[in-house]
Every structure is written in C-alpha cells, then in structure tokens.
Protein backbone atom coordinates (compact mmCIF):
# COMPACT_ATOMS: atom_id res chain seq x y z
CA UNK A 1 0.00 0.00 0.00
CA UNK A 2 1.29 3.43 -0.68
CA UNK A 3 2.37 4.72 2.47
CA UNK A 4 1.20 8.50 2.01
CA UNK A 5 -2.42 6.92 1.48
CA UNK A 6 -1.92 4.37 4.77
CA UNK A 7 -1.07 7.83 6.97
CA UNK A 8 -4.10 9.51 5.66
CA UNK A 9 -6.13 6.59 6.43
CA UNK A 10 -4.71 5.82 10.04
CA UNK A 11 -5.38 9.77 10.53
CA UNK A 12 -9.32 9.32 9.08
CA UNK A 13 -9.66 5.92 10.86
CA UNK A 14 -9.79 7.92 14.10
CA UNK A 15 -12.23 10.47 13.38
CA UNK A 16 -14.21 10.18 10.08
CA UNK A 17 -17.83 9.42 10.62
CA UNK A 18 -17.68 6.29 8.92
CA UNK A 19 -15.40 4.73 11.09
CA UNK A 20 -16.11 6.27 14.39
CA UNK A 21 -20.32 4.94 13.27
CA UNK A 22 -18.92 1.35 12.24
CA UNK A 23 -17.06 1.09 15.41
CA UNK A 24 -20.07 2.56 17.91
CA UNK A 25 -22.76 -0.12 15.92
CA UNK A 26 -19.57 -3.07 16.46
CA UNK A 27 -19.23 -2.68 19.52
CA UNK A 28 -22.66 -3.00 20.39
CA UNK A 29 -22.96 -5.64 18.32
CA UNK A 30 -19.84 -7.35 20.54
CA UNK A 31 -21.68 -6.81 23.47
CA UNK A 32 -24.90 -8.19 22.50
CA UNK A 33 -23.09 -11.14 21.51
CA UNK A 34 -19.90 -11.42 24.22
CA UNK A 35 -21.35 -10.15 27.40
CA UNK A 36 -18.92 -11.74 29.29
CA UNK A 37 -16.00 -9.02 29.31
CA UNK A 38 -13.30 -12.60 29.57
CA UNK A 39 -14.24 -13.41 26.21
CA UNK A 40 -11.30 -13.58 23.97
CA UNK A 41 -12.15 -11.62 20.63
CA UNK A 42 -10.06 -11.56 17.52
CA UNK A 43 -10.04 -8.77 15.21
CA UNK A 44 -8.68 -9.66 12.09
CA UNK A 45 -7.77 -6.28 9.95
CA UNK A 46 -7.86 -4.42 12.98
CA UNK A 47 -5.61 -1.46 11.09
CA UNK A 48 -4.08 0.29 14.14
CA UNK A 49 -6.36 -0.94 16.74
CA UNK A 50 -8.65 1.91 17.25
CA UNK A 51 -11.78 -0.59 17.79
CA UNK A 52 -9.69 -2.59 19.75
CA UNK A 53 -8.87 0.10 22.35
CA UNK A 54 -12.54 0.84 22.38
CA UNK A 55 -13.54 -2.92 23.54
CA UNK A 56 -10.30 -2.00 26.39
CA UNK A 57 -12.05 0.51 27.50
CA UNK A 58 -15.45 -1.60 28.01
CA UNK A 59 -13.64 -3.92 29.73
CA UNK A 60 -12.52 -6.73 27.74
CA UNK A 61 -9.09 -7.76 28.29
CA UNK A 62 -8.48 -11.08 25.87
CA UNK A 63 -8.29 -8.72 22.99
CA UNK A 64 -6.02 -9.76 20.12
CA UNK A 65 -5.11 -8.13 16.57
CA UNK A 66 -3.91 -8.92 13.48
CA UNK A 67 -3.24 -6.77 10.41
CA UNK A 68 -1.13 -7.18 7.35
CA UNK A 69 0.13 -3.81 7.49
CA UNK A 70 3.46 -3.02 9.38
CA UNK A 71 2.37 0.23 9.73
CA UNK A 72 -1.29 -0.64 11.03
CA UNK A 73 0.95 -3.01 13.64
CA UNK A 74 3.10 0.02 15.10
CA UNK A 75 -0.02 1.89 15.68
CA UNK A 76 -1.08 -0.51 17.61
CA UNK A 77 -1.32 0.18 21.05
CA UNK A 78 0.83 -2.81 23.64
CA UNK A 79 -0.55 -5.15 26.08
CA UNK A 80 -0.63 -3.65 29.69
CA UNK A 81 0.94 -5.36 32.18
C-alpha cells in the first residue's frame, strides 16, 4: 500500500464518521453477543487498533489483533501489564 495513502487513512480511521459509526454499531454488536468481558475476541484487519482500544475501554481484556500492514501493527497500542 502506498504509504502516504496508509497515513491519511490511520489519521481518518480515528475520526471520520464512517469509522467512528462502524465502530459505535460493532461494539454494540460485541456486546450483545460477548457479554462476558473474559471473552477472547479476535479482530482480524484491525488497522491500528482503534476498535480494539474501544472494547479496552469496556472492559474486555483477551483482545487480540492482526493486520497485514506493518504500519497498522506500530499503531497498535501494547498489552498492559
């Protein structure tokens, strides 16, 4: 991917409608469907994590990520110990 055009869309992923919309009706969605906050949830494309740190802050903790960009993998964020 051209790595001017992964930036921009790293920068948009965090506060274009679109994605902030798609990640509010997910994580309802997630909810519904994994009430139990030690469910372990996989995000596959999960970019540089933003929906991921959403679910953190709900309280799930088995939260893992995969993305084939490097970039999308430096964004994001570490486990906490």
């Amino acid at each position: 991917m051209n790595k001017g055009f992964e930036k921009t869309y790293h920068e948009l992923e965090a506060t274009h409608w679109w994605f902030v919309s798609r990640r509010a009706l997910l994580k309802d969605l997630v909810c519904r469907a994994a009430p139990d906050r030690q469910s372990a949830i996989l995000e596959i494309g999960c970019s540089g994590g933003p929906f991921l740190l959403q679910l953190r802050d709900c309280g799930y903790s088995r939260l893992t990520g995969i993305d084939i960009s490097p970039r999308g993998h430096r964004a994001l964020p570490r486990k906490k110990s």
